[in-house]
Protein backbone atom coordinates (compact mmCIF):
# COMPACT_ATOMS: atom_id res chain seq x y z
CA UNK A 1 73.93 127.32 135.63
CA UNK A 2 76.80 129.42 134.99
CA UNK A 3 75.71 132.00 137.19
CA UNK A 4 75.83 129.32 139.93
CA UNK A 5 79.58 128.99 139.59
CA UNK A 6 80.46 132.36 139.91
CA UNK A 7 78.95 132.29 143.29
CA UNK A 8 80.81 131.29 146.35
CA UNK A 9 79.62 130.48 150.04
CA UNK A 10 77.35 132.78 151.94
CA UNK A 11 76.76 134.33 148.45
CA UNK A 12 72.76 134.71 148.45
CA UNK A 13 70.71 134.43 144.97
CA UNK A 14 70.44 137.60 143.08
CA UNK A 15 66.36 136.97 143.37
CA UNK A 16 66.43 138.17 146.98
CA UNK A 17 68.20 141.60 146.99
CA UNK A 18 66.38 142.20 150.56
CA UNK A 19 68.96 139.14 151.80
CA UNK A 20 71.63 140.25 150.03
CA UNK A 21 71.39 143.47 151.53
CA UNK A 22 71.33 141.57 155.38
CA UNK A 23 74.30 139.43 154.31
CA UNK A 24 76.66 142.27 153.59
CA UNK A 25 79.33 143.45 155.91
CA UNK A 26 78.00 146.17 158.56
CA UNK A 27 79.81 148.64 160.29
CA UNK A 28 78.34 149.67 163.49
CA UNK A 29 77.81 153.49 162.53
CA UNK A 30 75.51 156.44 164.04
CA UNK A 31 75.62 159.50 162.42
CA UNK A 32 72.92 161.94 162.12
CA UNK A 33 71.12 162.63 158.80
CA UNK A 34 68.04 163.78 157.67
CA UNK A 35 66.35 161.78 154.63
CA UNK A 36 64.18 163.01 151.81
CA UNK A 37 61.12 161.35 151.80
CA UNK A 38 57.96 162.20 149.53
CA UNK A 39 56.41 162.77 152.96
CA UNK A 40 59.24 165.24 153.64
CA UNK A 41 62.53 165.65 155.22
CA UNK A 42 62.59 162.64 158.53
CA UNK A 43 65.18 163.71 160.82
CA UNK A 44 67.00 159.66 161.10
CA UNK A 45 70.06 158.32 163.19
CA UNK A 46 72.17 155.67 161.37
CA UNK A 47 72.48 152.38 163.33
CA UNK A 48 74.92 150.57 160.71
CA UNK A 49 76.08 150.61 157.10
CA UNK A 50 77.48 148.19 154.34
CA UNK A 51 77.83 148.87 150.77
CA UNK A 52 74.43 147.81 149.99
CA UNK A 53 72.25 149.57 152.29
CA UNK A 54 72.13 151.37 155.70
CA UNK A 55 70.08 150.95 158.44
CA UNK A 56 67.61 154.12 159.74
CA UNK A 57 66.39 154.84 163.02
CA UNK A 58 63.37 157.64 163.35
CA UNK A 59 60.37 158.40 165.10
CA UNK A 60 58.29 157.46 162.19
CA UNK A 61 58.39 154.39 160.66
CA UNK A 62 59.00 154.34 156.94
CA UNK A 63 56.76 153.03 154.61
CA UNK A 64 57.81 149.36 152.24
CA UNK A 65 59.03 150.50 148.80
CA UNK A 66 59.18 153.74 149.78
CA UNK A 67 62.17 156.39 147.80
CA UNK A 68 64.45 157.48 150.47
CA UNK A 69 66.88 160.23 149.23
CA UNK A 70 69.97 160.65 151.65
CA UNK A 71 73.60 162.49 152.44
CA UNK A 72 76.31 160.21 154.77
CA UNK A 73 79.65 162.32 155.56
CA UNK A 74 81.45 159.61 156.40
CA UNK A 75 83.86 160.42 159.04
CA UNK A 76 87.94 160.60 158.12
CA UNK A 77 89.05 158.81 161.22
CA UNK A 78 86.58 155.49 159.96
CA UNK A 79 88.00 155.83 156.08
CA UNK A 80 91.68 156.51 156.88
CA UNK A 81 90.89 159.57 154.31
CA UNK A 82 92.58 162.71 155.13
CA UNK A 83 89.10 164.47 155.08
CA UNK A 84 85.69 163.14 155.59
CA UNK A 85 83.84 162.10 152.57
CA UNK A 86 80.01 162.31 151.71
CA UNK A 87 78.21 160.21 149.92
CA UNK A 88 74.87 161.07 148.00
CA UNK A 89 72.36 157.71 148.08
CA UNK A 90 68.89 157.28 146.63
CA UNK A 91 67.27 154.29 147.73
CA UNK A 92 64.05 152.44 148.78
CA UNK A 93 62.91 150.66 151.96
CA UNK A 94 62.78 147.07 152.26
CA UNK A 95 62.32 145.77 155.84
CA UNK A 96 61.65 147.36 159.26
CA UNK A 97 63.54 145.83 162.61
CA UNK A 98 62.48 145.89 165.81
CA UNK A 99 63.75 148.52 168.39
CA UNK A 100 63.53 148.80 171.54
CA UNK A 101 61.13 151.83 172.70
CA UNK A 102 59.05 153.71 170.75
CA UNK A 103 61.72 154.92 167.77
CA UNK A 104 61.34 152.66 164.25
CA UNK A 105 64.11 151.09 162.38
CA UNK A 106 64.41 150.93 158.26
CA UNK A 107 66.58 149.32 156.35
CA UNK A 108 67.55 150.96 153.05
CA UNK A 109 68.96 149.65 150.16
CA UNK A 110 71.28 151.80 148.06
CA UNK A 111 70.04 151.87 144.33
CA UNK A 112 72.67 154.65 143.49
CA UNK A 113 74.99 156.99 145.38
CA UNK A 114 77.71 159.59 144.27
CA UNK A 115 80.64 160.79 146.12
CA UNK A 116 80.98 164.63 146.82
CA UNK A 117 83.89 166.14 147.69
């Protein structure tokens, strides 16, 4: 019950991480990165980002609950940084999203990340 309370509107339950992940803020973002997979390295296009997770485009499509190991150097000029920053994540897959054309689209969640200067 206390939980409850701490949550406010548009909050979603901590039992559905895959929602919480779609109810984050996304930036509209595509940068180029290549993701470590235990298939390989994927050569990917970002289509958006939030805090949470980030949204993949490749030619393959990423398999459910599958460890995705990724770099993002975040641009300057979106930060207001003086310098571009990269970030370090380690995730997982949780959902694929229709494209249009043959390309596939993953989401990601972010289980940890590190900044790299």
């Amino acid at each position: 019950m206390q939980d409850e309370a701490l949550n406010t509107p548009g909050d979603v339950p901590a039992e559905d991480p895959a929602a919480a992940v779609r109810s984050s803020v996304r930036v509209p973002l595509k940068l180029p990165v290549r993701l470590q997979t235990a298939g390989g390295e994927i050569a990917a296009t970002t289509e958006n980002v939030s805090a949470k997770g980030v949204l993949f485009v490749t030619d393959l499509e990423l398999e459910i609950n599958s460890g995705v190991d990724f770099s993002l150097a975040i641009p300057a000029s979106i930060l207001g940084t003086p310098s571009d920053v990269t970030v370090r994540c380690a995730g997982h897959v949780i959902r694929h999203e229709p494209t249009e054309g043959d390309r596939k689209a993953s989401a990601v969640m972010i289980d940890s990340y590190t900044f790299e200067a």
